[in-house]
N, C-alpha and C. Protein backbone atom coordinates (compact mmCIF):
# COMPACT_ATOMS: atom_id res chain seq x y z
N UNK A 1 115.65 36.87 180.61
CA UNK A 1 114.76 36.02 181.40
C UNK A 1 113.96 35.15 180.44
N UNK A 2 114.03 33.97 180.78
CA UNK A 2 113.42 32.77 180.03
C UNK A 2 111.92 33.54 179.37
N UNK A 3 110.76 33.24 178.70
CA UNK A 3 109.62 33.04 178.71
C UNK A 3 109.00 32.00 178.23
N UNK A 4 107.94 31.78 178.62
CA UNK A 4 106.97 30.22 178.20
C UNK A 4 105.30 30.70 177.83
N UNK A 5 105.01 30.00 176.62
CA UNK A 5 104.11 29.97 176.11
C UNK A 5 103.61 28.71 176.75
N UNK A 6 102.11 28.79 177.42
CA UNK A 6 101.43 27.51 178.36
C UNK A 6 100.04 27.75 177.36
N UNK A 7 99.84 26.45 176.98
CA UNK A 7 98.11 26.66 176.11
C UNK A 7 97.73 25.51 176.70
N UNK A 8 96.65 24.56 176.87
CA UNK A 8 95.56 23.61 177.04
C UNK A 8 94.95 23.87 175.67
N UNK A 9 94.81 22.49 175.17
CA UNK A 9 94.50 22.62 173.56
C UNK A 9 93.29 20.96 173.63
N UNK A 10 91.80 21.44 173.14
CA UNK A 10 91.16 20.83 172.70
C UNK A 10 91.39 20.18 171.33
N UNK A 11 91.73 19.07 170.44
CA UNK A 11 91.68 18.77 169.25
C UNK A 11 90.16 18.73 168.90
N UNK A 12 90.06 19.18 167.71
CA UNK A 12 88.51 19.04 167.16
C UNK A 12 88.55 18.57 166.19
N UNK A 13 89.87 18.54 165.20
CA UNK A 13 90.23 18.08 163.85
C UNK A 13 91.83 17.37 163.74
N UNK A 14 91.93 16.33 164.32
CA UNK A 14 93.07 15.56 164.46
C UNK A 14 94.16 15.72 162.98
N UNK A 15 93.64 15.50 161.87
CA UNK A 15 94.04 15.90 160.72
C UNK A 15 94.71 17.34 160.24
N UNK A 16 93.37 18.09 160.67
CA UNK A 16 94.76 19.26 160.69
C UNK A 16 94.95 19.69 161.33
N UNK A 17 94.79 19.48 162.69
CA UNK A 17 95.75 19.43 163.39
C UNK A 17 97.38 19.22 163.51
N UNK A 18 97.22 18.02 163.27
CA UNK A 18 98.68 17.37 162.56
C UNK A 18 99.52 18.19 161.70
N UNK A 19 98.78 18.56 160.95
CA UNK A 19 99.68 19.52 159.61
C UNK A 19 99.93 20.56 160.61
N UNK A 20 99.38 20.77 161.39
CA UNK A 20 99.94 22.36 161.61
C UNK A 20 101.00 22.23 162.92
N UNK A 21 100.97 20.89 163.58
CA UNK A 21 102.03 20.28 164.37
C UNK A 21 103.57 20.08 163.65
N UNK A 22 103.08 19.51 162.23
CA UNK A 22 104.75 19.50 161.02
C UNK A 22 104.96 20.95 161.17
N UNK A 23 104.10 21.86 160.55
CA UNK A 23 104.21 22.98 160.25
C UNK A 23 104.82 23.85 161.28
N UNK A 24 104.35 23.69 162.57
CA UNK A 24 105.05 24.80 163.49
C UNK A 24 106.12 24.33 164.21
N UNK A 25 106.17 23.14 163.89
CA UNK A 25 107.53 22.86 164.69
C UNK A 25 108.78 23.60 164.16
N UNK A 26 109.13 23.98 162.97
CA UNK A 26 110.19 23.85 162.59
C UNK A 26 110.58 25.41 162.37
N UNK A 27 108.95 26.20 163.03
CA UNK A 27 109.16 27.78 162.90
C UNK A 27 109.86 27.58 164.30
N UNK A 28 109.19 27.11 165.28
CA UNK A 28 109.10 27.18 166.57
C UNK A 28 110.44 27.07 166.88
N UNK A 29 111.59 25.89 166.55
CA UNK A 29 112.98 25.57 166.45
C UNK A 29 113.77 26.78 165.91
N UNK A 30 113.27 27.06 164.76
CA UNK A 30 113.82 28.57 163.63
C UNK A 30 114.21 29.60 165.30
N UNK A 31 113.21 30.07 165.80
CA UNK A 31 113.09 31.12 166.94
C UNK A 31 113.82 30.62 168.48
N UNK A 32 114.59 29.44 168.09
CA UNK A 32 114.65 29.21 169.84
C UNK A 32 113.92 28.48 170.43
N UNK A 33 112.74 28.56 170.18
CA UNK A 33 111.89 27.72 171.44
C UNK A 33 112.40 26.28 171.42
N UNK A 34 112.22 25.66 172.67
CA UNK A 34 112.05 24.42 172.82
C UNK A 34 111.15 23.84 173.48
N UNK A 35 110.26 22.79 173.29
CA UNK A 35 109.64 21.99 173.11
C UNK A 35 109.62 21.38 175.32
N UNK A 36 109.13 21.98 175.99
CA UNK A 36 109.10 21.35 177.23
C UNK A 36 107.90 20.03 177.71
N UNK A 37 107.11 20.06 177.31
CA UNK A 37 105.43 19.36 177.33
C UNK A 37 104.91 19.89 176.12
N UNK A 38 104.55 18.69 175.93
CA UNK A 38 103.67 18.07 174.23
C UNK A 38 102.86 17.23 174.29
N UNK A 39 101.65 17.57 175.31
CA UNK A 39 100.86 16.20 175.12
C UNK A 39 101.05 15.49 176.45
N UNK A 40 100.75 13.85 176.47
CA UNK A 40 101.24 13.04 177.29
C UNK A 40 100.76 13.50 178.35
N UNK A 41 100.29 12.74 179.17
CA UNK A 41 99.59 12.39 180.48
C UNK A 41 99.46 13.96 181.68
N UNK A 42 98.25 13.79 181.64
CA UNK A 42 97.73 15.10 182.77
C UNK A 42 96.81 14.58 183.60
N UNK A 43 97.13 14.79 185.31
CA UNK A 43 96.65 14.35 186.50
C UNK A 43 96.22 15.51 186.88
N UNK A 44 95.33 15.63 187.13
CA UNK A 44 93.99 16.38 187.59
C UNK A 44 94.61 16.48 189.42
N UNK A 45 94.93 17.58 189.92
CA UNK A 45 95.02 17.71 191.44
C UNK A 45 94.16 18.25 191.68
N UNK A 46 93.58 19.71 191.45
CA UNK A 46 92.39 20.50 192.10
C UNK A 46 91.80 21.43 190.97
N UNK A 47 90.15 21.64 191.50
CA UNK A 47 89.90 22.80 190.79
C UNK A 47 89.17 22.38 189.54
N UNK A 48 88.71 20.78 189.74
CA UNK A 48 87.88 19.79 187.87
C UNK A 48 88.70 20.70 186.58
N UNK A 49 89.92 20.37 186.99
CA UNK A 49 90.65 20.95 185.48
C UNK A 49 90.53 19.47 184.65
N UNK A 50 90.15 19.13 184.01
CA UNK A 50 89.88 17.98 182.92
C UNK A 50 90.86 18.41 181.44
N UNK A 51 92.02 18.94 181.57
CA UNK A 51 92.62 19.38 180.33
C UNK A 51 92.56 18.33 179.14
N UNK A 52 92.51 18.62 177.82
CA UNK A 52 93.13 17.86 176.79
C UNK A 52 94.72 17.24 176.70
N UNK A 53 95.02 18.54 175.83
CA UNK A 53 96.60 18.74 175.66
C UNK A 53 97.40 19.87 176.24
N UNK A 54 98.20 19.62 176.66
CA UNK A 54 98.96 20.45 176.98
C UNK A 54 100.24 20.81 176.71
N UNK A 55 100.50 22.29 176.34
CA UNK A 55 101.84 22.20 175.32
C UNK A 55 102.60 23.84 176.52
N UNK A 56 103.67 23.29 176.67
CA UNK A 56 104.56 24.15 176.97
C UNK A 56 106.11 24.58 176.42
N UNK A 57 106.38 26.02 175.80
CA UNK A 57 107.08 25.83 175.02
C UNK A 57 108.36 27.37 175.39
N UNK A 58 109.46 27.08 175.71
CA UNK A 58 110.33 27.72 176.81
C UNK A 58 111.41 28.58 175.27
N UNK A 59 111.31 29.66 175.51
CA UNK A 59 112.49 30.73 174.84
C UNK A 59 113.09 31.59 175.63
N UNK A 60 114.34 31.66 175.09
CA UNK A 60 114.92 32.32 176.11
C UNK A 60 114.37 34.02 176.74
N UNK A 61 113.66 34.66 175.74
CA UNK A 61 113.20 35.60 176.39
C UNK A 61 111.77 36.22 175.85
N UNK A 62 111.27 36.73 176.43
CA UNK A 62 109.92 37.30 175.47
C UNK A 62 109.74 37.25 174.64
N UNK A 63 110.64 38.77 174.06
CA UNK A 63 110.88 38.98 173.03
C UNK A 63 111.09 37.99 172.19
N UNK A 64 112.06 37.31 172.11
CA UNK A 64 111.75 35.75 171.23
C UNK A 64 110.86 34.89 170.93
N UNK A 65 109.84 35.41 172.27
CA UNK A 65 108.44 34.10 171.76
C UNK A 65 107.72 34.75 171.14
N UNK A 66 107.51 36.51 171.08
CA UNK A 66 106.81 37.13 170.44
C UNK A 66 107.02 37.09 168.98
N UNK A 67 108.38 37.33 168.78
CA UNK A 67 108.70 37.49 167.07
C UNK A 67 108.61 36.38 166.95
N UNK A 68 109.13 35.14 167.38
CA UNK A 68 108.37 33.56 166.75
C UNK A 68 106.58 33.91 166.34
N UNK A 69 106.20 34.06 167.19
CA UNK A 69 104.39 33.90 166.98
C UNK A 69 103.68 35.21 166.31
N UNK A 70 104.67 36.27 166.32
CA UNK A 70 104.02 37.12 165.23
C UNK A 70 105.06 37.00 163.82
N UNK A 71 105.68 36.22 163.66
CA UNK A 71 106.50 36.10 162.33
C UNK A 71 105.45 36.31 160.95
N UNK A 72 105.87 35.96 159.95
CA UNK A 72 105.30 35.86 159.08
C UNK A 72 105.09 34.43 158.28
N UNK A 73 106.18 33.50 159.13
CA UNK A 73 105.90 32.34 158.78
C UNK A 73 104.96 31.66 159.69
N UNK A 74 104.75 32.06 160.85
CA UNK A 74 103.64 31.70 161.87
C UNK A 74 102.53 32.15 161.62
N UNK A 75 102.16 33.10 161.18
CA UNK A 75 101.02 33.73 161.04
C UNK A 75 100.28 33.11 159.78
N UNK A 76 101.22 32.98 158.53
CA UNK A 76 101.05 32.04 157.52
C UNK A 76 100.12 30.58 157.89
N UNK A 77 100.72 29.72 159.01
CA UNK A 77 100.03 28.79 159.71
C UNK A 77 99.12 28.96 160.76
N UNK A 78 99.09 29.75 161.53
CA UNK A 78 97.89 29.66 162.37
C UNK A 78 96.43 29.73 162.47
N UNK A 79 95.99 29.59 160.82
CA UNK A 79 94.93 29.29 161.30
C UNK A 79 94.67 27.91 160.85
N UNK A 80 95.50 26.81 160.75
CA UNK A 80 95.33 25.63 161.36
C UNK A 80 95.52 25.02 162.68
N UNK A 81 95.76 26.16 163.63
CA UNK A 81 95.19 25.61 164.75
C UNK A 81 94.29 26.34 165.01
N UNK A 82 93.40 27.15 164.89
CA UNK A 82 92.29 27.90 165.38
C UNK A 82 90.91 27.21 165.01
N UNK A 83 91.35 26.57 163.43
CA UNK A 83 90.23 26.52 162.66
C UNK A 83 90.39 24.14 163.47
N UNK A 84 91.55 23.80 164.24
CA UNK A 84 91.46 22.32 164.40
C UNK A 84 91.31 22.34 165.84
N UNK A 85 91.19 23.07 166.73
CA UNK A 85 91.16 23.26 168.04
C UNK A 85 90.69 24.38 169.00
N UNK A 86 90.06 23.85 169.59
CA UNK A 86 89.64 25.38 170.73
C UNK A 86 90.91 25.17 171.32
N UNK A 87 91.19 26.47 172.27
CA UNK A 87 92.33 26.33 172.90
C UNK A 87 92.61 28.25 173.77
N UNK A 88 93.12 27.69 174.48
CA UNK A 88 92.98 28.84 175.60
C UNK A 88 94.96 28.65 175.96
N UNK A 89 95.95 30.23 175.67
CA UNK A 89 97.32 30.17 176.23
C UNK A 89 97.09 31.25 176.49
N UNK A 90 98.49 31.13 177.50
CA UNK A 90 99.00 32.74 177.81
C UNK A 90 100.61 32.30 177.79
N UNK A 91 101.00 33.95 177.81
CA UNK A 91 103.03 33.69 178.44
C UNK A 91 102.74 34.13 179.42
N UNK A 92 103.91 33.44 179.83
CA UNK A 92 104.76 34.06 181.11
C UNK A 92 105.83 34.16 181.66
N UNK A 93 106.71 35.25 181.66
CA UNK A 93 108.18 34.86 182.42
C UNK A 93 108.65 34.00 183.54
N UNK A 94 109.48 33.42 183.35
CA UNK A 94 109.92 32.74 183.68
C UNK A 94 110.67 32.83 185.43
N UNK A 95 110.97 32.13 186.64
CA UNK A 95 111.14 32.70 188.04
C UNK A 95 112.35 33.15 187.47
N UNK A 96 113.11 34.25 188.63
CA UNK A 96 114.40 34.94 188.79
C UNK A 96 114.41 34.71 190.32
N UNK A 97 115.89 34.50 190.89
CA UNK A 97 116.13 34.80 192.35
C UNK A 97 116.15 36.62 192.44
C-alpha cells in the first residue's frame, strides 16, 4: 500500500533552505519516493488554512518512507530543514478498495 509524507512548510531561511532542497532530493529518489506537490499555488477552501508550502511525497509503502527519513543520509541533512523552516507533517497510507 502506497504511503505519503504531507508537511505545510513555513520558509524562514530561503538559503538554506535551498541546500537542503539539492540535498534531499536525491536521498528522496535513492528510496522511491516521488515528488507529487512541491510548492506552487494553494487555494484556501475552509477552515483560514493560509498554508506556505506544501510538499507531498508518495512511496510505495511505509516502510519505504520510513527507511528514506530515518536513513543515515537523511538524518545527516535534516537539520537544514528544521533549523530553515517551521513546519508541521504527518504520513499516511494511502486509499485501498
Amino acid at each position: 500500500m502506497n504511503a505519503y509524507l504531507i508537511a505545510e512548510i513555513q520558509i524562514t531561511d530561503p538559503v538554506m533552505y535551498q541546500q537542503y532542497i539539492e540535498k534531499a532530493e536525491p536521498i528522496i529518489l535513492k528510496y522511491g519516493g516521488r515528488y507529487l506537490v512541491r510548492g506552487g499555488k494553494s487555494i484556501p477552501v475552509s477552515g483560514n488554512w493560509e498554508p506556505g508550502r506544501i510538499l507531498v511525497i508518495e512511496f510505495e509503502s511505509m516502510k519505504a518512507l520510513q527507511t528514506c527519513f530515518n536513513s543515515v543520509e537523511y538524518l545527516a541533512i535534516a537539520s537544514l530543514r528544521t533549523e530553515s523552516t517551521r513546519s508541521r507533517s504527518i504520513i499516511t497510507e494511502g486509499y485501498t478498495d
